[in-house]
N, C-alpha and C. Protein backbone atom coordinates (compact mmCIF):
# COMPACT_ATOMS: atom_id res chain seq x y z
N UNK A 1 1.64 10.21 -13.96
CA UNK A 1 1.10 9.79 -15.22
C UNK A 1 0.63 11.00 -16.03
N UNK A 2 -0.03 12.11 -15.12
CA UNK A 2 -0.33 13.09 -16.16
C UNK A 2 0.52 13.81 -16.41
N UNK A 3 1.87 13.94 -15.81
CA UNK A 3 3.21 14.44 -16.87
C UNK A 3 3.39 13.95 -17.90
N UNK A 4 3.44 12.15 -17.60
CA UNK A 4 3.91 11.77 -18.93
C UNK A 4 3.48 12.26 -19.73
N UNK A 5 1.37 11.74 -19.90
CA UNK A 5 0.98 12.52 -21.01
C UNK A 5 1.20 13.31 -21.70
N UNK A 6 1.33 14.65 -20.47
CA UNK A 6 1.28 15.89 -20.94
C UNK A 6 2.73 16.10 -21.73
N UNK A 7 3.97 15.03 -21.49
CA UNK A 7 4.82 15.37 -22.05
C UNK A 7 5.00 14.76 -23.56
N UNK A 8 4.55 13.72 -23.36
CA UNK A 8 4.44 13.02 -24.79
C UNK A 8 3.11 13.37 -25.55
N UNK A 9 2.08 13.90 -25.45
CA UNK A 9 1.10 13.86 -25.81
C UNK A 9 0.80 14.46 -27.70
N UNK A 10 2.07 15.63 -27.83
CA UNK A 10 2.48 16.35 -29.08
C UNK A 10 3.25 14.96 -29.98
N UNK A 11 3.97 14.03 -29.46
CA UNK A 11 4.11 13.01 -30.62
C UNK A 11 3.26 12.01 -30.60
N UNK A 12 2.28 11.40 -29.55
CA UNK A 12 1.70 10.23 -29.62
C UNK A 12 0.15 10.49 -29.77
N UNK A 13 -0.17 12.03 -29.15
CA UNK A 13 -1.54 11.80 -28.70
C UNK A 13 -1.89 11.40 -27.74
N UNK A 14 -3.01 11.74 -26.71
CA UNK A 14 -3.63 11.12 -25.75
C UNK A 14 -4.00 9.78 -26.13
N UNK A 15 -5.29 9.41 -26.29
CA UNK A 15 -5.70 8.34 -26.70
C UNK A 15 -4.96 7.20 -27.11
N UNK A 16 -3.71 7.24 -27.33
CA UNK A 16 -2.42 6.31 -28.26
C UNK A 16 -1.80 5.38 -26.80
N UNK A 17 -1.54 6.48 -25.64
CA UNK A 17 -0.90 6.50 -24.36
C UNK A 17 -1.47 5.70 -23.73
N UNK A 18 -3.29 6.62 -23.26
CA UNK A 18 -3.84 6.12 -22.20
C UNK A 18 -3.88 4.40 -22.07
N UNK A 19 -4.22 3.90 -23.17
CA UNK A 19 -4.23 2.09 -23.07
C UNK A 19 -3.32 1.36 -22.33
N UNK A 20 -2.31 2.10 -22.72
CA UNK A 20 -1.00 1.63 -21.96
C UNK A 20 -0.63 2.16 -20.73
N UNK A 21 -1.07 2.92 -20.52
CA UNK A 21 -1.09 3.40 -18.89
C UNK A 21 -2.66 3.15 -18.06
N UNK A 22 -2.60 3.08 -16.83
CA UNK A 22 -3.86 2.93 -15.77
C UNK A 22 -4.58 3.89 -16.01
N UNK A 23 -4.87 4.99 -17.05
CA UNK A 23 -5.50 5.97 -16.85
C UNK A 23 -6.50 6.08 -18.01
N UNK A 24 -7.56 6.17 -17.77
CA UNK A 24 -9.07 6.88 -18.74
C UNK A 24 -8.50 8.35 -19.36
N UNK A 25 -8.62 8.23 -20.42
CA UNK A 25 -8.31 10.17 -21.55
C UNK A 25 -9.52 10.97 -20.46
N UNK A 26 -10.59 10.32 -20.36
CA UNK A 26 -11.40 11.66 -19.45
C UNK A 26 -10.96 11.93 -18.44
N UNK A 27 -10.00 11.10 -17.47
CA UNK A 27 -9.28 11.47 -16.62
C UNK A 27 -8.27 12.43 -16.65
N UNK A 28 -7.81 11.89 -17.58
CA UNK A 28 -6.64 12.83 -18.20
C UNK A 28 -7.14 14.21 -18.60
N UNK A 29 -8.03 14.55 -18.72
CA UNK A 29 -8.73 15.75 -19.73
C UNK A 29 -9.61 16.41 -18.16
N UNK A 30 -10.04 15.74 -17.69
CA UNK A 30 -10.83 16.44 -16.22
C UNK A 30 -9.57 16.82 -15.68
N UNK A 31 -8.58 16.30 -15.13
CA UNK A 31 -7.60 16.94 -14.47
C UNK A 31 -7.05 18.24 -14.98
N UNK A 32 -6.76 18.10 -16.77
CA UNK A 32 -5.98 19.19 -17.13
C UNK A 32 -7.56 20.24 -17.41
N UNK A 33 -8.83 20.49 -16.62
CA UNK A 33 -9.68 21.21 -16.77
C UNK A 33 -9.68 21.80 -15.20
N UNK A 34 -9.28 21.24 -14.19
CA UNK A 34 -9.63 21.34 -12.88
C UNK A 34 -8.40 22.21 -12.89
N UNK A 35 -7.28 21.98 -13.31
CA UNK A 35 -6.18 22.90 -13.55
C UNK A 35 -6.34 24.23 -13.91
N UNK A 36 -6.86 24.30 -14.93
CA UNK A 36 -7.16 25.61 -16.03
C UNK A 36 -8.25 26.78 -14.73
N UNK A 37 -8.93 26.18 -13.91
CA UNK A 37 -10.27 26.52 -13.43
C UNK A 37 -10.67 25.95 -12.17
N UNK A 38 -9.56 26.18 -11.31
CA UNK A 38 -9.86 25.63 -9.63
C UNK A 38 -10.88 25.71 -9.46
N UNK A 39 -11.93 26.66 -9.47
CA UNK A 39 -13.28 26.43 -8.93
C UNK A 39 -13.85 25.19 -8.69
N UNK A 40 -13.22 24.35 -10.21
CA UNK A 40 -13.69 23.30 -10.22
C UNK A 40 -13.44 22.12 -9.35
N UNK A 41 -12.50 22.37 -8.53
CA UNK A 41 -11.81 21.61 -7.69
C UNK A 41 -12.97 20.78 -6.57
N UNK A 42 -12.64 19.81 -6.23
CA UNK A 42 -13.37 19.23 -5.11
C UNK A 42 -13.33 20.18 -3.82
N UNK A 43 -14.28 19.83 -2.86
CA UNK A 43 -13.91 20.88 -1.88
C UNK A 43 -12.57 20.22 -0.84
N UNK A 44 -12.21 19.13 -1.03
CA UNK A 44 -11.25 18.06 -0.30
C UNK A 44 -9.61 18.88 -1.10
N UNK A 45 -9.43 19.31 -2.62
CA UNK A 45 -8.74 19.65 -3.01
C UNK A 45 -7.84 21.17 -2.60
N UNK A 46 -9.19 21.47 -2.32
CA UNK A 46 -9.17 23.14 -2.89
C UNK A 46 -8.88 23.44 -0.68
N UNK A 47 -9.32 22.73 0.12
CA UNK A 47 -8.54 22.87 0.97
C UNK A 47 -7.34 21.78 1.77
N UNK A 48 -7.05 21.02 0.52
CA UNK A 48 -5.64 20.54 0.56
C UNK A 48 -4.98 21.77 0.32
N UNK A 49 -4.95 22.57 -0.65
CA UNK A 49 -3.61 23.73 -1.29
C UNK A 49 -3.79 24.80 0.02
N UNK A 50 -5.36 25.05 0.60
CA UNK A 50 -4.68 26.33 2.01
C UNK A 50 -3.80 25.27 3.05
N UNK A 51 -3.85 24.10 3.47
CA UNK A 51 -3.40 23.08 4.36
C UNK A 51 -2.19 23.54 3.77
N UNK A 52 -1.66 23.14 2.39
CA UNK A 52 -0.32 22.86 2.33
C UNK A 52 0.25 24.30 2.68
N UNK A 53 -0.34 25.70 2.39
CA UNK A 53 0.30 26.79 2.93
C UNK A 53 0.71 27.01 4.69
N UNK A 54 -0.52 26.56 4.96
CA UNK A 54 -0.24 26.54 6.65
C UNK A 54 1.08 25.64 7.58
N UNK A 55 1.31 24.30 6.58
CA UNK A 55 1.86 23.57 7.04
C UNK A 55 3.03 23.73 6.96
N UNK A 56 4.03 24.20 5.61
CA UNK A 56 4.77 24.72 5.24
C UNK A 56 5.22 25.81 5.78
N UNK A 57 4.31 26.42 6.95
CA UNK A 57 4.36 27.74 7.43
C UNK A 57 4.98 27.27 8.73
N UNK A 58 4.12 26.10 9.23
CA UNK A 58 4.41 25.91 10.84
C UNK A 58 5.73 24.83 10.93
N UNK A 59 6.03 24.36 9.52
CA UNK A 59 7.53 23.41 9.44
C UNK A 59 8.75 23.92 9.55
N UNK A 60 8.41 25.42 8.67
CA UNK A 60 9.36 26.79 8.16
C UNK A 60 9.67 27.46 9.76
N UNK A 61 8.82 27.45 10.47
CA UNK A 61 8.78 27.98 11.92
C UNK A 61 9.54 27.23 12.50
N UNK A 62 9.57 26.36 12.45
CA UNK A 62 10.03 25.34 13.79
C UNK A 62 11.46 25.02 13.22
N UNK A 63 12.08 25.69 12.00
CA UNK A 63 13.12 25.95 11.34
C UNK A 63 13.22 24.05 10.65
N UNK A 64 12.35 23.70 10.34
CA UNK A 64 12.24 22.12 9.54
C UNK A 64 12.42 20.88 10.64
N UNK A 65 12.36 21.05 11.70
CA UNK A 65 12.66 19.48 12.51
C UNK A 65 11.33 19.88 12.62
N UNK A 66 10.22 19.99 12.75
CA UNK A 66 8.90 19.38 13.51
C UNK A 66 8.58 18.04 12.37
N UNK A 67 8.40 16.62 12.62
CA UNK A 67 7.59 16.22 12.04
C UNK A 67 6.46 16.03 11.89
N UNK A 68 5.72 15.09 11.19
CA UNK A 68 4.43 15.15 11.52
C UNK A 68 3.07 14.94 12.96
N UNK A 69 3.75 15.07 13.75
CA UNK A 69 3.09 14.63 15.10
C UNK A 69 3.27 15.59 15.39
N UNK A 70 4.47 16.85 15.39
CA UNK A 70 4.43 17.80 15.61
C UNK A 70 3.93 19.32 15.26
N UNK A 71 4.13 19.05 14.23
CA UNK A 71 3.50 19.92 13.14
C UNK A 71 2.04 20.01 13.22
N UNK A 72 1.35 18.68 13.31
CA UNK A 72 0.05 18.53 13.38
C UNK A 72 -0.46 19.40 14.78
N UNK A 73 0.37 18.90 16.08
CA UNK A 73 -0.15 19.31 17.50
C UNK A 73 0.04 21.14 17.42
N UNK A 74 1.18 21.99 16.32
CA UNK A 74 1.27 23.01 16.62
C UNK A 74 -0.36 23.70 15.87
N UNK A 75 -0.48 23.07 14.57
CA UNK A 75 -1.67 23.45 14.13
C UNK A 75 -2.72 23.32 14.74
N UNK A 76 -3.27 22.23 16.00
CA UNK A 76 -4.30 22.34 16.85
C UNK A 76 -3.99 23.29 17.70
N UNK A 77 -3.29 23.73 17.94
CA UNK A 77 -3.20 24.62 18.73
C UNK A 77 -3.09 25.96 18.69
N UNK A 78 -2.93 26.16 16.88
CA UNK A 78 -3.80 27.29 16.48
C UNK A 78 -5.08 27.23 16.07
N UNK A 79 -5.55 26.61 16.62
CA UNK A 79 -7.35 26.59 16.21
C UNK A 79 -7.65 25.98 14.92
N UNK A 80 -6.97 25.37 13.69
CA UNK A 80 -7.00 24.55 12.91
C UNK A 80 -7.49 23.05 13.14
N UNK A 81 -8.52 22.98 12.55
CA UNK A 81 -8.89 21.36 12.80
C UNK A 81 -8.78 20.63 11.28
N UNK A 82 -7.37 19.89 12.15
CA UNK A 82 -7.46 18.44 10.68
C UNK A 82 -6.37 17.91 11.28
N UNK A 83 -6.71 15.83 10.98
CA UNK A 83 -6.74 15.00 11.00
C UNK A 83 -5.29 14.88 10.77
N UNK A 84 -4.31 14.09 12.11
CA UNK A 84 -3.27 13.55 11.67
C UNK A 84 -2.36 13.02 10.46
N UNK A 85 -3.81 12.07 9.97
CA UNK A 85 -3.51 11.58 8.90
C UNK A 85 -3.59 12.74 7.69
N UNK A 86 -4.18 13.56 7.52
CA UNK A 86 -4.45 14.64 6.73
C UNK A 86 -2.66 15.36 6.68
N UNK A 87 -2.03 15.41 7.71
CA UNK A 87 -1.14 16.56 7.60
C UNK A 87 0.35 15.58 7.28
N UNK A 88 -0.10 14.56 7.21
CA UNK A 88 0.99 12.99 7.24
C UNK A 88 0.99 13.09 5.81
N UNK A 89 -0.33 12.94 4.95
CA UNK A 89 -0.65 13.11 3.47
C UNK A 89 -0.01 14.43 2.75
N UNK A 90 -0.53 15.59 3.31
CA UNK A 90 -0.21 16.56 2.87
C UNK A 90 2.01 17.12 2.52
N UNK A 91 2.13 16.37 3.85
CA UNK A 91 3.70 16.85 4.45
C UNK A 91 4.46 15.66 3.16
N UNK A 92 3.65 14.80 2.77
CA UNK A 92 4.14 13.76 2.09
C UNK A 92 4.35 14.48 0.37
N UNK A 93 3.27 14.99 0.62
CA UNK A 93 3.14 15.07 -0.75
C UNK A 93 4.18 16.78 -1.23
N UNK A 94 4.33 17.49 -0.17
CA UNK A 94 5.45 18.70 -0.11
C UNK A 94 6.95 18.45 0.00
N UNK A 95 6.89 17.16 0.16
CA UNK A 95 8.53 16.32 0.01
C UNK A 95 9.02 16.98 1.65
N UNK A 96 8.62 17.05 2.71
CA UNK A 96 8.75 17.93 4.12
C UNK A 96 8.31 16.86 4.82
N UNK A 97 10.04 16.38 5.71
CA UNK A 97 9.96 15.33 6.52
C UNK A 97 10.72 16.14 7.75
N UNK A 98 9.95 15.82 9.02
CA UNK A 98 11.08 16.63 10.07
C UNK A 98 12.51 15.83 10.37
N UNK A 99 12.96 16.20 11.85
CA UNK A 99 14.13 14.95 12.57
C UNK A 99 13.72 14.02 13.50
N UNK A 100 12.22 13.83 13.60
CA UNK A 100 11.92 13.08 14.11
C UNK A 100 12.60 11.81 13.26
N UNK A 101 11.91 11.45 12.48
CA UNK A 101 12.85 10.47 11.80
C UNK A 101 14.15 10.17 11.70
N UNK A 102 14.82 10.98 11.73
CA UNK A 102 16.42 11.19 11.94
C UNK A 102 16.39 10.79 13.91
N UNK A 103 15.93 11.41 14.31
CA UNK A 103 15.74 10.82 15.78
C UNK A 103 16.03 9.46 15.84
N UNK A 104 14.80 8.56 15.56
CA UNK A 104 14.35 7.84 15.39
C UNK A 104 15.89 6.42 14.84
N UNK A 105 16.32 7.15 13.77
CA UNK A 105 17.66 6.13 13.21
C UNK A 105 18.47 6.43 14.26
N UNK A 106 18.90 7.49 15.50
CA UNK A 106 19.90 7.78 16.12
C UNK A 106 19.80 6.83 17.03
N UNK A 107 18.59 6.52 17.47
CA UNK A 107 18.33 5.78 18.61
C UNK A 107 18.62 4.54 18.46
N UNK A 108 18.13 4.23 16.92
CA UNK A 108 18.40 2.23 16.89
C UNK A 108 19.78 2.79 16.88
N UNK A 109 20.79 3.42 16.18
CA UNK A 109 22.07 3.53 16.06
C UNK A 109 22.75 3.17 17.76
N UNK A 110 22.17 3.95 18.67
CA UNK A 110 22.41 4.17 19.67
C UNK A 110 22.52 2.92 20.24
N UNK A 111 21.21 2.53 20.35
CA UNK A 111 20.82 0.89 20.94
C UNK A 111 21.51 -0.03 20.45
N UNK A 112 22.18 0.09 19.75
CA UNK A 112 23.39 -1.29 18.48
C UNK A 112 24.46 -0.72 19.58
N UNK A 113 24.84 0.56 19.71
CA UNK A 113 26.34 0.76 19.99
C UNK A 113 26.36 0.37 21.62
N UNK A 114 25.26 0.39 22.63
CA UNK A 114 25.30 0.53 23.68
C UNK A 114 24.84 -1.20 24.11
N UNK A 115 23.64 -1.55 23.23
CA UNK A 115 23.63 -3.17 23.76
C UNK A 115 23.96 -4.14 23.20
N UNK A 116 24.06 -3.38 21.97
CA UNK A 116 23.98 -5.50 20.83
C UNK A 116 25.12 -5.14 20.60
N UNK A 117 26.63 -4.16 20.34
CA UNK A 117 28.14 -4.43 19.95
C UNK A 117 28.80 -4.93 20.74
N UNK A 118 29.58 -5.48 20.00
CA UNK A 118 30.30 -6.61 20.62
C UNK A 118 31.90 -5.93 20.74
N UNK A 119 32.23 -5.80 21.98
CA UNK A 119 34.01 -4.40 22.34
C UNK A 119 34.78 -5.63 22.62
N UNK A 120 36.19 -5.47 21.67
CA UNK A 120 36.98 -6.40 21.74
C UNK A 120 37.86 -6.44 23.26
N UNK A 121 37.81 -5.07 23.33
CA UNK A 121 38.90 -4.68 24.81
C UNK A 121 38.50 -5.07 26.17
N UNK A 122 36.91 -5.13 26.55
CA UNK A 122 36.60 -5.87 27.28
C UNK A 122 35.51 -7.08 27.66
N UNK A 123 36.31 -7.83 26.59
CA UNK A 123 35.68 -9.16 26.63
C UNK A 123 35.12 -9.45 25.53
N UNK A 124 34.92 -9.28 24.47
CA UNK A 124 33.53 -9.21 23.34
C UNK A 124 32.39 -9.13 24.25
N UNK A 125 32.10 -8.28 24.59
CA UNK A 125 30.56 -8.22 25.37
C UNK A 125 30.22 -7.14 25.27
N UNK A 126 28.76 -6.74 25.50
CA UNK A 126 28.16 -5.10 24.63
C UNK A 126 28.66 -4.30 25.80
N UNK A 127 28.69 -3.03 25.45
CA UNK A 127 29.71 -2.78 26.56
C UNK A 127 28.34 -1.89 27.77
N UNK A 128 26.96 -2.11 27.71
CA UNK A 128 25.59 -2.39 28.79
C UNK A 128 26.11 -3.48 29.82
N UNK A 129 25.92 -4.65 29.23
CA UNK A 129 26.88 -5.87 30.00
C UNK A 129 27.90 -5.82 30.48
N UNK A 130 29.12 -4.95 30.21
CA UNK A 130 30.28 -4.56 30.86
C UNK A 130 29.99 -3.38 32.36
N UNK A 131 29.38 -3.04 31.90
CA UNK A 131 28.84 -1.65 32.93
C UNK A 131 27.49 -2.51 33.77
N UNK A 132 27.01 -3.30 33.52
CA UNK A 132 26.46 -4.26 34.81
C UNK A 132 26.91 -4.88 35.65
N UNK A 133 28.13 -5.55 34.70
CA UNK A 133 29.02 -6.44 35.43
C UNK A 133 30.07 -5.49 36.72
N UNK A 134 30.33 -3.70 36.03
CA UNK A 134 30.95 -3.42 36.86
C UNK A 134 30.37 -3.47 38.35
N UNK A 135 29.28 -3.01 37.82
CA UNK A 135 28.11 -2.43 39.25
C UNK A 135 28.07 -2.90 40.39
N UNK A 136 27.72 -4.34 39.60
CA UNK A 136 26.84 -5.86 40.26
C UNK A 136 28.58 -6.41 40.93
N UNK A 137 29.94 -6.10 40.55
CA UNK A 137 31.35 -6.51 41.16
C UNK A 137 31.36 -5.34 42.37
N UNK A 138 30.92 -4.17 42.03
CA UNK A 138 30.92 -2.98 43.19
C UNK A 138 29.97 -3.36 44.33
N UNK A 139 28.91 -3.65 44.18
CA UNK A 139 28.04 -4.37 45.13
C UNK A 139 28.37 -5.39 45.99
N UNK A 140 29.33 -6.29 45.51
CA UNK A 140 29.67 -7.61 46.21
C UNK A 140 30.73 -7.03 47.14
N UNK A 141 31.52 -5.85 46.63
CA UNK A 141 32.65 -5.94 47.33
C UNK A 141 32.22 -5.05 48.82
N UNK A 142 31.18 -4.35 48.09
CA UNK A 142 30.70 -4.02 49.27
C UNK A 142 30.15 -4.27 50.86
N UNK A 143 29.32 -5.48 50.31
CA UNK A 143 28.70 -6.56 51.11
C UNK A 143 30.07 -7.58 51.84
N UNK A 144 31.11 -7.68 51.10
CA UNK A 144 32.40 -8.27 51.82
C UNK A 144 33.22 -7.66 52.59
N UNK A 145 32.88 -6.77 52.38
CA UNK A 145 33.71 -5.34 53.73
C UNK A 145 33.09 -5.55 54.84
């Protein structure tokens, strides 16, 4: 929202905008002051921006697959203290997602191809169920010897 402003603000004006958007002009006007003059920053802000350097540091390290569970555990373990959720927020807001997630789709991918597809060649049955059935036929023949 404070792009828009800031982008329209030379033909409409602040005040013209804000009504129509969720946002108070003093909002709009404190932000573009906290900008001009970090000092002014909250202290929650002002060590969000060293977080986002560190994190970016230990993502860049791990050559971009750490996600956030990981990323977080390498930073405790440099003596950094902050909050899971803190580095979940932060990693969010740096557009920096690891392969955990990518993991994560391989596996349901995985689990479709190995239990729930259905293989025309032997039998329509997932082919988990084919490889039980072999086992559990190896077993019997065994016991009949």
């Amino acid at each position: 929202m404070i792009r828009f402003i800031e982008d329209h603000r030379a033909d409409h004006g602040v005040e013209p905008i804000c009504p129509v958007l969720p946002i108070a002009p003093a909002t709009f006007y404190d932000h573009l002051a906290k900008r001009a003059a970090p000092p002014r920053l909250s202290d929650r802000a002002k060590r969000d921006e060293d977080l986002k350097l560190e994190i970016e540091r230990v993502f860049e390290e791990s050559l971009s697959v750490y996600g956030v569970r990981k990323v977080w555990h390498q930073m405790r373990r440099e003596g950094l203290d902050i909050a899971r959720c803190t580095v979940a927020r932060l990693m969010k807001d740096l557009g920096l997602e690891g392969v955990e997630a990518v993991e994560y789709a391989n596996l349901e991918w995985v689990d479709w191809f190995n239990n729930r597809r259905l293989l025309e060649p032997i039998g329509n049955i997932p082919p988990a169920e084919a490889e039980a059935n072999f086992y559990a036929a190896l077993e019997r023949s065994d016991m009949a010897a």
